[in-house]
PDB file of N, CA and C in Angstrom:
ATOM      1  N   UNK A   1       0.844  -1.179   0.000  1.00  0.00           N
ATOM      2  CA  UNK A   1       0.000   0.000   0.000  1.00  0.00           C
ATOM      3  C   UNK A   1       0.884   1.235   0.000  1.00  0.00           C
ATOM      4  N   UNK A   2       0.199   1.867  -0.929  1.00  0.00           N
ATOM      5  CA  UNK A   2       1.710   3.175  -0.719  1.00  0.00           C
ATOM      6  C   UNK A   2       1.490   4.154   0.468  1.00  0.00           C
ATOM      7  N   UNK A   3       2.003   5.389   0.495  1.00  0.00           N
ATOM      8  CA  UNK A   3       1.746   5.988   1.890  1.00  0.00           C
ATOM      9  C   UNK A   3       0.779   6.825   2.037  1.00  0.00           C
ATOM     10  N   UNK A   4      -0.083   7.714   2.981  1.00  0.00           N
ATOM     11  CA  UNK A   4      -1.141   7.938   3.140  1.00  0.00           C
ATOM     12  C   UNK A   4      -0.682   9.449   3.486  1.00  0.00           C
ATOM     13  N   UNK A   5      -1.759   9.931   3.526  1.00  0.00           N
ATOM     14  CA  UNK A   5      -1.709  11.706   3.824  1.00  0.00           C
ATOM     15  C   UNK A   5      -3.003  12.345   4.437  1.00  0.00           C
ATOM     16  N   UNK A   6      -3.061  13.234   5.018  1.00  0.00           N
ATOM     17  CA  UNK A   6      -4.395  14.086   5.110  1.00  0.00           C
ATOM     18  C   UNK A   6      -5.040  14.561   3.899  1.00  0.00           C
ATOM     19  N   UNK A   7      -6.145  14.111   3.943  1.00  0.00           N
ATOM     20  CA  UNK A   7      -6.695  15.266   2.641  1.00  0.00           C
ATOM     21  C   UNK A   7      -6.458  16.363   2.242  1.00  0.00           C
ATOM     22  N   UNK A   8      -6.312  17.134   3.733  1.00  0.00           N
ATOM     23  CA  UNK A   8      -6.092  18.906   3.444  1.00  0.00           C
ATOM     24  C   UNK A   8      -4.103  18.910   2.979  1.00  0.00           C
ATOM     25  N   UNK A   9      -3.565  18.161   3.184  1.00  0.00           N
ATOM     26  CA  UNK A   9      -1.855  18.044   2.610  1.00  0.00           C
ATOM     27  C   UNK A   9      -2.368  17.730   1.029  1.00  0.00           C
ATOM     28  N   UNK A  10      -3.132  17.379   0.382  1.00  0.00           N
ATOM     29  CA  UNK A  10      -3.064  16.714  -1.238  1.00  0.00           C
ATOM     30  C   UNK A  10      -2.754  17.855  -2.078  1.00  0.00           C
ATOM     31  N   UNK A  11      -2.309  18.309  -3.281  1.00  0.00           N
ATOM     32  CA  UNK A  11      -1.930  19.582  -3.945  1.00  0.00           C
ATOM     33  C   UNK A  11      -3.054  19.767  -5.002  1.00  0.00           C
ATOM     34  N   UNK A  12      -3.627  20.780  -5.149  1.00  0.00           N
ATOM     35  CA  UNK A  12      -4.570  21.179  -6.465  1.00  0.00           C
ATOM     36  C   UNK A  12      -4.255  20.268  -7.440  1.00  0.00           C
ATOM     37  N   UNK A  13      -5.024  19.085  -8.075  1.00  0.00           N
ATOM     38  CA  UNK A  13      -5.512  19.050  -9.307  1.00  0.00           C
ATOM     39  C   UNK A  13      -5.220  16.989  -8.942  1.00  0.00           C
ATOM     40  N   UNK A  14      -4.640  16.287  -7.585  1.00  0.00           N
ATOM     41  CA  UNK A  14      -4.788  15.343  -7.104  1.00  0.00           C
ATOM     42  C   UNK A  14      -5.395  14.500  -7.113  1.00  0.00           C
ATOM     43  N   UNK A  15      -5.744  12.963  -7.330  1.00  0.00           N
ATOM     44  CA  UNK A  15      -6.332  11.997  -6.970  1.00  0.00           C
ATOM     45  C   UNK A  15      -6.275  11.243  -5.740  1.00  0.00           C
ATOM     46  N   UNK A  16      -7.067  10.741  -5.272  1.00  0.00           N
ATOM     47  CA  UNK A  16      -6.756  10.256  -3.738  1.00  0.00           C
ATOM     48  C   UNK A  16      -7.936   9.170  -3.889  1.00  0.00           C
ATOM     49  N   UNK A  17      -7.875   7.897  -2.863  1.00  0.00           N
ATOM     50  CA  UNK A  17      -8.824   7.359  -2.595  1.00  0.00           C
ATOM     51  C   UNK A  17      -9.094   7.428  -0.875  1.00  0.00           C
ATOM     52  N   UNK A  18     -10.223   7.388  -0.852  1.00  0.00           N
ATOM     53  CA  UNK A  18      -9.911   7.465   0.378  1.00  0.00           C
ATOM     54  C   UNK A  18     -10.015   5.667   1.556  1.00  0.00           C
ATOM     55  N   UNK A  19      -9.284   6.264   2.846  1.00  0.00           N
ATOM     56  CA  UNK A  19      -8.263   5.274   3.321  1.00  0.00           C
ATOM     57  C   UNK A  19      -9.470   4.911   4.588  1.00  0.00           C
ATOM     58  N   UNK A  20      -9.366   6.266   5.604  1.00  0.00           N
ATOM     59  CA  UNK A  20      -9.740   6.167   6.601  1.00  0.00           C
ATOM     60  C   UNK A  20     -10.721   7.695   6.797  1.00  0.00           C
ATOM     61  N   UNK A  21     -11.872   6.995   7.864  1.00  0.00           N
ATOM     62  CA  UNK A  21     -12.747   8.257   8.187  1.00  0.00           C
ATOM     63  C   UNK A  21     -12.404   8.657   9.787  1.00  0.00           C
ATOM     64  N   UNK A  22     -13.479   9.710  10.173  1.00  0.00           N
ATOM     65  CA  UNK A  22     -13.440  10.021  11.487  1.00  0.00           C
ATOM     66  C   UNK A  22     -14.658   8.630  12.304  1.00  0.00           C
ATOM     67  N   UNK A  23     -14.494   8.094  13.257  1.00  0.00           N
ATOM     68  CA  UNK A  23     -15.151   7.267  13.327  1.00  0.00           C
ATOM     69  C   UNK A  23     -16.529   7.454  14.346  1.00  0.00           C
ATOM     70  N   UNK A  24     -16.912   8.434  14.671  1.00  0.00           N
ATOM     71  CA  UNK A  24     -17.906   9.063  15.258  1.00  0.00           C
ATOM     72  C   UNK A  24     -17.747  10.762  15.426  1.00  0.00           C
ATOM     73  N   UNK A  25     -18.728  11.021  15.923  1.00  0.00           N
ATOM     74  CA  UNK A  25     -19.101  12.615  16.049  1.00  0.00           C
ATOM     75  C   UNK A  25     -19.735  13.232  14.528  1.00  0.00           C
ATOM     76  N   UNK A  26     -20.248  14.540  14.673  1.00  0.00           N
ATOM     77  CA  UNK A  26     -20.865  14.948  13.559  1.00  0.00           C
ATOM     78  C   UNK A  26     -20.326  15.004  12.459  1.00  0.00           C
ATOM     79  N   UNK A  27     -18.913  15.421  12.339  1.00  0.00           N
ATOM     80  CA  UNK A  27     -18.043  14.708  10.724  1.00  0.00           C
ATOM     81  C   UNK A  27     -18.243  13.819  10.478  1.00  0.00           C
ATOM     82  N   UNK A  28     -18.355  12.814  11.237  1.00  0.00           N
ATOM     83  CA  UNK A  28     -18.698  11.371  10.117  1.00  0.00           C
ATOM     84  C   UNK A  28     -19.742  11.288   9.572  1.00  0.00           C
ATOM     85  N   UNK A  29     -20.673  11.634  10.653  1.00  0.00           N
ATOM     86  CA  UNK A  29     -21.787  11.286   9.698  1.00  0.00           C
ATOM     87  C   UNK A  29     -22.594  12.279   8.836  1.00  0.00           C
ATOM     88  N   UNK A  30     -22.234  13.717   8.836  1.00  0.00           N
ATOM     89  CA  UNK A  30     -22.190  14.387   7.744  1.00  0.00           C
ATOM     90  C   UNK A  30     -21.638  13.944   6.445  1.00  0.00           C
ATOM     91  N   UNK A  31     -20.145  13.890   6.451  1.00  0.00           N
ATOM     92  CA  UNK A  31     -19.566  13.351   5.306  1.00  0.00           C
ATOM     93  C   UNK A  31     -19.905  11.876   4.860  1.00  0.00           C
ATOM     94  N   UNK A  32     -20.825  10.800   5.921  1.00  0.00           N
ATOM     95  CA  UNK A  32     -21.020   9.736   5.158  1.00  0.00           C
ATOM     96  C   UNK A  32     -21.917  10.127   4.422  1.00  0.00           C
ATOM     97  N   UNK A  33     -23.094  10.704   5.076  1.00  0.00           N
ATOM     98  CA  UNK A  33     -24.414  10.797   4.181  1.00  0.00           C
ATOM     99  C   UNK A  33     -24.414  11.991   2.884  1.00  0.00           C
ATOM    100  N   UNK A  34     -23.017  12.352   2.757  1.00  0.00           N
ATOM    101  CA  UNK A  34     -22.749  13.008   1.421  1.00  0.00           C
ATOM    102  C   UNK A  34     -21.751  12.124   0.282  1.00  0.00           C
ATOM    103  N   UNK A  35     -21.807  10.906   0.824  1.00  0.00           N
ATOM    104  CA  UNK A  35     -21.105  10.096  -0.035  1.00  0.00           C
ATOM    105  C   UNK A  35     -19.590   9.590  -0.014  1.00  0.00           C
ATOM    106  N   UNK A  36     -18.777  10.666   1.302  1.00  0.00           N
ATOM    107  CA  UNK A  36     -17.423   9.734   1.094  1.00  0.00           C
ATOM    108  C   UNK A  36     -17.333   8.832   2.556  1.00  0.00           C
ATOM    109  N   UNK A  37     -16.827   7.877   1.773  1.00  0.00           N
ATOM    110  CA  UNK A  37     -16.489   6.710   2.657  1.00  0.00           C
ATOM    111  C   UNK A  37     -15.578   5.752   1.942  1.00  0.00           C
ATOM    112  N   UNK A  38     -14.866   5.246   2.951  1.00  0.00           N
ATOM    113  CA  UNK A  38     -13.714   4.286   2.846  1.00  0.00           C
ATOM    114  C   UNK A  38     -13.509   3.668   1.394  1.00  0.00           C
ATOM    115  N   UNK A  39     -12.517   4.023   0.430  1.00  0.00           N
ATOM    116  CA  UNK A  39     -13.270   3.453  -1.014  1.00  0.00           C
ATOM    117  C   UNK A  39     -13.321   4.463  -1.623  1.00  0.00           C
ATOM    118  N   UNK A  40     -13.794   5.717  -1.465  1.00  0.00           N
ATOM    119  CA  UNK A  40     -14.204   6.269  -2.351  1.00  0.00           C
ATOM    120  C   UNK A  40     -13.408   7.535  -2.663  1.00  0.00           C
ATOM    121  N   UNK A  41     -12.600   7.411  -4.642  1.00  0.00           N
ATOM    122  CA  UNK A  41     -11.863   8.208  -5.094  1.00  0.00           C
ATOM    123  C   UNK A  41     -12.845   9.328  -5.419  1.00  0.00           C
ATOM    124  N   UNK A  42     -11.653  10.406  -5.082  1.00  0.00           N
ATOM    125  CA  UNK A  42     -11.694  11.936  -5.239  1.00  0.00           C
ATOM    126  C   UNK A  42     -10.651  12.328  -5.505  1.00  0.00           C
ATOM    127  N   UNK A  43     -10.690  13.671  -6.406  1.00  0.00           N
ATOM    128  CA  UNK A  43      -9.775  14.785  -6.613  1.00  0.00           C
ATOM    129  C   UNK A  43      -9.697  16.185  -6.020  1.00  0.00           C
ATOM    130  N   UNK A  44      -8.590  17.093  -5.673  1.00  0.00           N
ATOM    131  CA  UNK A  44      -8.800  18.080  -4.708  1.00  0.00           C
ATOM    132  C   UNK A  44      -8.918  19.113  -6.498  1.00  0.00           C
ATOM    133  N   UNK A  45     -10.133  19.651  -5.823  1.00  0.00           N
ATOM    134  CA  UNK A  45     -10.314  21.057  -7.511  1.00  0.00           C
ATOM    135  C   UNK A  45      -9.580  22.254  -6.671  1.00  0.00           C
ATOM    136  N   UNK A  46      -9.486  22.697  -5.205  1.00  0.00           N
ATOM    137  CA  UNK A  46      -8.776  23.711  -5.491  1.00  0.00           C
ATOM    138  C   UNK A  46      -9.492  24.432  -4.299  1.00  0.00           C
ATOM    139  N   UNK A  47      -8.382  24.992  -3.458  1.00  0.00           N
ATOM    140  CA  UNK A  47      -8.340  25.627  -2.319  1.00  0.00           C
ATOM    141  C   UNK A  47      -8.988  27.021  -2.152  1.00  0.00           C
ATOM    142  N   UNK A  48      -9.155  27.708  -0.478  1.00  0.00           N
ATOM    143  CA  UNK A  48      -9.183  28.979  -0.856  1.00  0.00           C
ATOM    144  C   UNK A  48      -8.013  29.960  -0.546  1.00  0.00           C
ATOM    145  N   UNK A  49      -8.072  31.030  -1.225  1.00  0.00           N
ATOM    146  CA  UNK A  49      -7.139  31.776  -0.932  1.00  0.00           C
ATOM    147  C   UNK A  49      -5.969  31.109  -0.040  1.00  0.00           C
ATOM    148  N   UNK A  50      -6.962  31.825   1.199  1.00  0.00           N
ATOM    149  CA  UNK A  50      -5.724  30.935   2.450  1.00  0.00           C
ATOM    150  C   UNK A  50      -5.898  29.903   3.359  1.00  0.00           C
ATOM    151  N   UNK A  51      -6.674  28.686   1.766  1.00  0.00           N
ATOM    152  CA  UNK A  51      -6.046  28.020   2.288  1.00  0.00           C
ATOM    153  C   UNK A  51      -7.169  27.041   2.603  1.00  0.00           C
ATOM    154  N   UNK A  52      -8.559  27.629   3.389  1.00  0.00           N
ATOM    155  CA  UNK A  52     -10.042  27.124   4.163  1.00  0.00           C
ATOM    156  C   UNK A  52     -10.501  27.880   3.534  1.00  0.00           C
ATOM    157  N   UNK A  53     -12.277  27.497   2.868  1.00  0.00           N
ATOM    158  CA  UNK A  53     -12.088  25.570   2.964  1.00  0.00           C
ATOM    159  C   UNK A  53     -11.283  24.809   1.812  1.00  0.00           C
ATOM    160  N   UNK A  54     -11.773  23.507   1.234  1.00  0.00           N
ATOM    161  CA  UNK A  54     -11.060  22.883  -0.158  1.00  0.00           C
ATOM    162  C   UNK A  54     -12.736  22.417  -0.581  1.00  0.00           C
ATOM    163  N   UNK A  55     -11.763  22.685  -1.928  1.00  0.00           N
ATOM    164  CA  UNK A  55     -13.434  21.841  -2.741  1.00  0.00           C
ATOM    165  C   UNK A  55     -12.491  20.414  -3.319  1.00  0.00           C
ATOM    166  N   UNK A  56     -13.841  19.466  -3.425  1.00  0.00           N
ATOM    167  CA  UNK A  56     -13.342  18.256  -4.002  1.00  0.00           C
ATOM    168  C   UNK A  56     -14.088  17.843  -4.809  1.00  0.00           C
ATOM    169  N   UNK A  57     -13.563  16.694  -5.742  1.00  0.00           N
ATOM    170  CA  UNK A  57     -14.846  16.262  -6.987  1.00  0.00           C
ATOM    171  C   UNK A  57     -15.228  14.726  -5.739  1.00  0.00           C
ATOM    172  N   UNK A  58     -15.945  14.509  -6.052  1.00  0.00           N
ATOM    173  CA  UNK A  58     -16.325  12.710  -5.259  1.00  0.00           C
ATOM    174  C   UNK A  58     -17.908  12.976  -5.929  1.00  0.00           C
ATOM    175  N   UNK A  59     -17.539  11.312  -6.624  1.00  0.00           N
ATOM    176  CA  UNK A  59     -18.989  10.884  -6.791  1.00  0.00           C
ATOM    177  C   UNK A  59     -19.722  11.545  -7.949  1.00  0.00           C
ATOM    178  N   UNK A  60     -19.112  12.764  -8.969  1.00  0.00           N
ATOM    179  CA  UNK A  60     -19.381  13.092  -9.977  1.00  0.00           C
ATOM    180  C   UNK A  60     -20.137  14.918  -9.403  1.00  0.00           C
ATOM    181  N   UNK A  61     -19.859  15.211  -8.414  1.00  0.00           N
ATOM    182  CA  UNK A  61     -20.413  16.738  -7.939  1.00  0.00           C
ATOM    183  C   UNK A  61     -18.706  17.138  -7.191  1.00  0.00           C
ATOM    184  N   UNK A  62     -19.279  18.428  -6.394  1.00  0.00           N
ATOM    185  CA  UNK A  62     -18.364  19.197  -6.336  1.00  0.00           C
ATOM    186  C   UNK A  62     -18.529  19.306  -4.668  1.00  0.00           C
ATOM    187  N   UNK A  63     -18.015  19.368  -3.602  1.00  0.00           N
ATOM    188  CA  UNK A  63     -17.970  19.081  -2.572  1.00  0.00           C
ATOM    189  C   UNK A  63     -17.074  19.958  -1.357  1.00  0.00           C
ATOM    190  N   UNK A  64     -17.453  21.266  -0.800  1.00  0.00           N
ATOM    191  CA  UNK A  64     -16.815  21.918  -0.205  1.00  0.00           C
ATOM    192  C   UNK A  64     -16.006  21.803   1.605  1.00  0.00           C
ATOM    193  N   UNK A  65     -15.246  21.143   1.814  1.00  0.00           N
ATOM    194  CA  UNK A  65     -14.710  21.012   3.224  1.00  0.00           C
ATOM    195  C   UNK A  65     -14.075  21.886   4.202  1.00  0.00           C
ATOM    196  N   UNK A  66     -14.371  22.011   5.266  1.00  0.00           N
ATOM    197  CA  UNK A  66     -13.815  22.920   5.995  1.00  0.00           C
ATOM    198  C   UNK A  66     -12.168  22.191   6.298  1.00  0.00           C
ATOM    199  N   UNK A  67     -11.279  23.044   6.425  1.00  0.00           N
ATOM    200  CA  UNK A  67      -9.792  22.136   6.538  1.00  0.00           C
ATOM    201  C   UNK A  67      -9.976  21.282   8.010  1.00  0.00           C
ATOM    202  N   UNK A  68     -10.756  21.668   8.877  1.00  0.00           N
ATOM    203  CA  UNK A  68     -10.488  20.826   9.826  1.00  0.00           C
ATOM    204  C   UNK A  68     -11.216  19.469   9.889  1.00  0.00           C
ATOM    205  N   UNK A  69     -11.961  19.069   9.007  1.00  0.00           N
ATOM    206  CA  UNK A  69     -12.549  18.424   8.634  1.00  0.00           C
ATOM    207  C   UNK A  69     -11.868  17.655   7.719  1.00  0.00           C
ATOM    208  N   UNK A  70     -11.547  17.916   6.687  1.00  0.00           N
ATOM    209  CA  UNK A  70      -9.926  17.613   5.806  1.00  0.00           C
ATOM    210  C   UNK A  70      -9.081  16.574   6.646  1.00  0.00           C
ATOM    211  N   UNK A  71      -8.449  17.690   7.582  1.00  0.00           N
ATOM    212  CA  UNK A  71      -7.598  16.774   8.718  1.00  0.00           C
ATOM    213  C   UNK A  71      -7.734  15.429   9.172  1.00  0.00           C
ATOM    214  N   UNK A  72      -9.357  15.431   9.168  1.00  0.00           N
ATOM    215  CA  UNK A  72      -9.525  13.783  10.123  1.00  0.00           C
ATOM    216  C   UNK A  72      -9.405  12.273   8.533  1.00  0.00           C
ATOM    217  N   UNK A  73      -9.889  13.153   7.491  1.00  0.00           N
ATOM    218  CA  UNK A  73      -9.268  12.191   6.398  1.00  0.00           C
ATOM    219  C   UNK A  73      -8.274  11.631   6.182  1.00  0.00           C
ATOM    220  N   UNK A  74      -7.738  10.345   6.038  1.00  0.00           N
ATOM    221  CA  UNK A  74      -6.628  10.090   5.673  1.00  0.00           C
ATOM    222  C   UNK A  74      -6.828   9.662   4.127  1.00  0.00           C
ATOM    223  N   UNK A  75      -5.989   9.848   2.956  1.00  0.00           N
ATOM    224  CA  UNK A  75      -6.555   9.298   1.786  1.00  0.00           C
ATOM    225  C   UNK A  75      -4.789   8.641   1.527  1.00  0.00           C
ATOM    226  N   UNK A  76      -5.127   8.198   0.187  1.00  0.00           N
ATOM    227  CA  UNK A  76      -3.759   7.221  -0.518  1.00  0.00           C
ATOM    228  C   UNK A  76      -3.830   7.714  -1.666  1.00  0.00           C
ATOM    229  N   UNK A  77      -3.043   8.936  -1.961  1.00  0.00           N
ATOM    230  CA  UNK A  77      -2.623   9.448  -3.024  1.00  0.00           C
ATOM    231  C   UNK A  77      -2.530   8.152  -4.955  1.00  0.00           C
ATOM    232  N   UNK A  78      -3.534   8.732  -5.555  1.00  0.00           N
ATOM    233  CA  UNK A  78      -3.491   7.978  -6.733  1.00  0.00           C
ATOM    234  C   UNK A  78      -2.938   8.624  -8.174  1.00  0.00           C
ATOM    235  N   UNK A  79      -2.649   7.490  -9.489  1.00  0.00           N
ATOM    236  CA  UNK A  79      -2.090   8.435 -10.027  1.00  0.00           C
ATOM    237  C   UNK A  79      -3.760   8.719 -10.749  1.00  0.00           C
ATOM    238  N   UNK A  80      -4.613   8.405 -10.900  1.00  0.00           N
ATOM    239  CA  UNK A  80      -5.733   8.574 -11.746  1.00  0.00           C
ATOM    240  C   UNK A  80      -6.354   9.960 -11.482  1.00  0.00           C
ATOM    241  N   UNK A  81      -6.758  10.407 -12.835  1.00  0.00           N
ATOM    242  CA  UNK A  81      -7.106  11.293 -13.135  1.00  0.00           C
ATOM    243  C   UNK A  81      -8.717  11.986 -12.785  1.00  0.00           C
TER     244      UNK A  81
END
Protein backbone atom coordinates (compact mmCIF):
# COMPACT_ATOMS: atom_id res chain seq x y z
CA UNK A 1 0.00 0.00 0.00
CA UNK A 2 1.71 3.17 -0.72
CA UNK A 3 1.75 5.99 1.89
CA UNK A 4 -1.14 7.94 3.14
CA UNK A 5 -1.71 11.71 3.82
CA UNK A 6 -4.40 14.09 5.11
CA UNK A 7 -6.69 15.27 2.64
CA UNK A 8 -6.09 18.91 3.44
CA UNK A 9 -1.85 18.04 2.61
CA UNK A 10 -3.06 16.71 -1.24
CA UNK A 11 -1.93 19.58 -3.95
CA UNK A 12 -4.57 21.18 -6.47
CA UNK A 13 -5.51 19.05 -9.31
CA UNK A 14 -4.79 15.34 -7.10
CA UNK A 15 -6.33 12.00 -6.97
CA UNK A 16 -6.76 10.26 -3.74
CA UNK A 17 -8.82 7.36 -2.60
CA UNK A 18 -9.91 7.46 0.38
CA UNK A 19 -8.26 5.27 3.32
CA UNK A 20 -9.74 6.17 6.60
CA UNK A 21 -12.75 8.26 8.19
CA UNK A 22 -13.44 10.02 11.49
CA UNK A 23 -15.15 7.27 13.33
CA UNK A 24 -17.91 9.06 15.26
CA UNK A 25 -19.10 12.62 16.05
CA UNK A 26 -20.87 14.95 13.56
CA UNK A 27 -18.04 14.71 10.72
CA UNK A 28 -18.70 11.37 10.12
CA UNK A 29 -21.79 11.29 9.70
CA UNK A 30 -22.19 14.39 7.74
CA UNK A 31 -19.57 13.35 5.31
CA UNK A 32 -21.02 9.74 5.16
CA UNK A 33 -24.41 10.80 4.18
CA UNK A 34 -22.75 13.01 1.42
CA UNK A 35 -21.10 10.10 -0.03
CA UNK A 36 -17.42 9.73 1.09
CA UNK A 37 -16.49 6.71 2.66
CA UNK A 38 -13.71 4.29 2.85
CA UNK A 39 -13.27 3.45 -1.01
CA UNK A 40 -14.20 6.27 -2.35
CA UNK A 41 -11.86 8.21 -5.09
CA UNK A 42 -11.69 11.94 -5.24
CA UNK A 43 -9.77 14.78 -6.61
CA UNK A 44 -8.80 18.08 -4.71
CA UNK A 45 -10.31 21.06 -7.51
CA UNK A 46 -8.78 23.71 -5.49
CA UNK A 47 -8.34 25.63 -2.32
CA UNK A 48 -9.18 28.98 -0.86
CA UNK A 49 -7.14 31.78 -0.93
CA UNK A 50 -5.72 30.93 2.45
CA UNK A 51 -6.05 28.02 2.29
CA UNK A 52 -10.04 27.12 4.16
CA UNK A 53 -12.09 25.57 2.96
CA UNK A 54 -11.06 22.88 -0.16
CA UNK A 55 -13.43 21.84 -2.74
CA UNK A 56 -13.34 18.26 -4.00
CA UNK A 57 -14.85 16.26 -6.99
CA UNK A 58 -16.33 12.71 -5.26
CA UNK A 59 -18.99 10.88 -6.79
CA UNK A 60 -19.38 13.09 -9.98
CA UNK A 61 -20.41 16.74 -7.94
CA UNK A 62 -18.36 19.20 -6.34
CA UNK A 63 -17.97 19.08 -2.57
CA UNK A 64 -16.82 21.92 -0.21
CA UNK A 65 -14.71 21.01 3.22
CA UNK A 66 -13.82 22.92 5.99
CA UNK A 67 -9.79 22.14 6.54
CA UNK A 68 -10.49 20.83 9.83
CA UNK A 69 -12.55 18.42 8.63
CA UNK A 70 -9.93 17.61 5.81
CA UNK A 71 -7.60 16.77 8.72
CA UNK A 72 -9.53 13.78 10.12
CA UNK A 73 -9.27 12.19 6.40
CA UNK A 74 -6.63 10.09 5.67
CA UNK A 75 -6.56 9.30 1.79
CA UNK A 76 -3.76 7.22 -0.52
CA UNK A 77 -2.62 9.45 -3.02
CA UNK A 78 -3.49 7.98 -6.73
CA UNK A 79 -2.09 8.44 -10.03
CA UNK A 80 -5.73 8.57 -11.75
CA UNK A 81 -7.11 11.29 -13.14
Amino acid sequence: MADTQKLSQLTIGASAVVREMPKQGPAFLRLREMGLLAGTSLRLVRTAPLGDPIEIKVRGYHLTLRKSEADQIVVEPSSAN
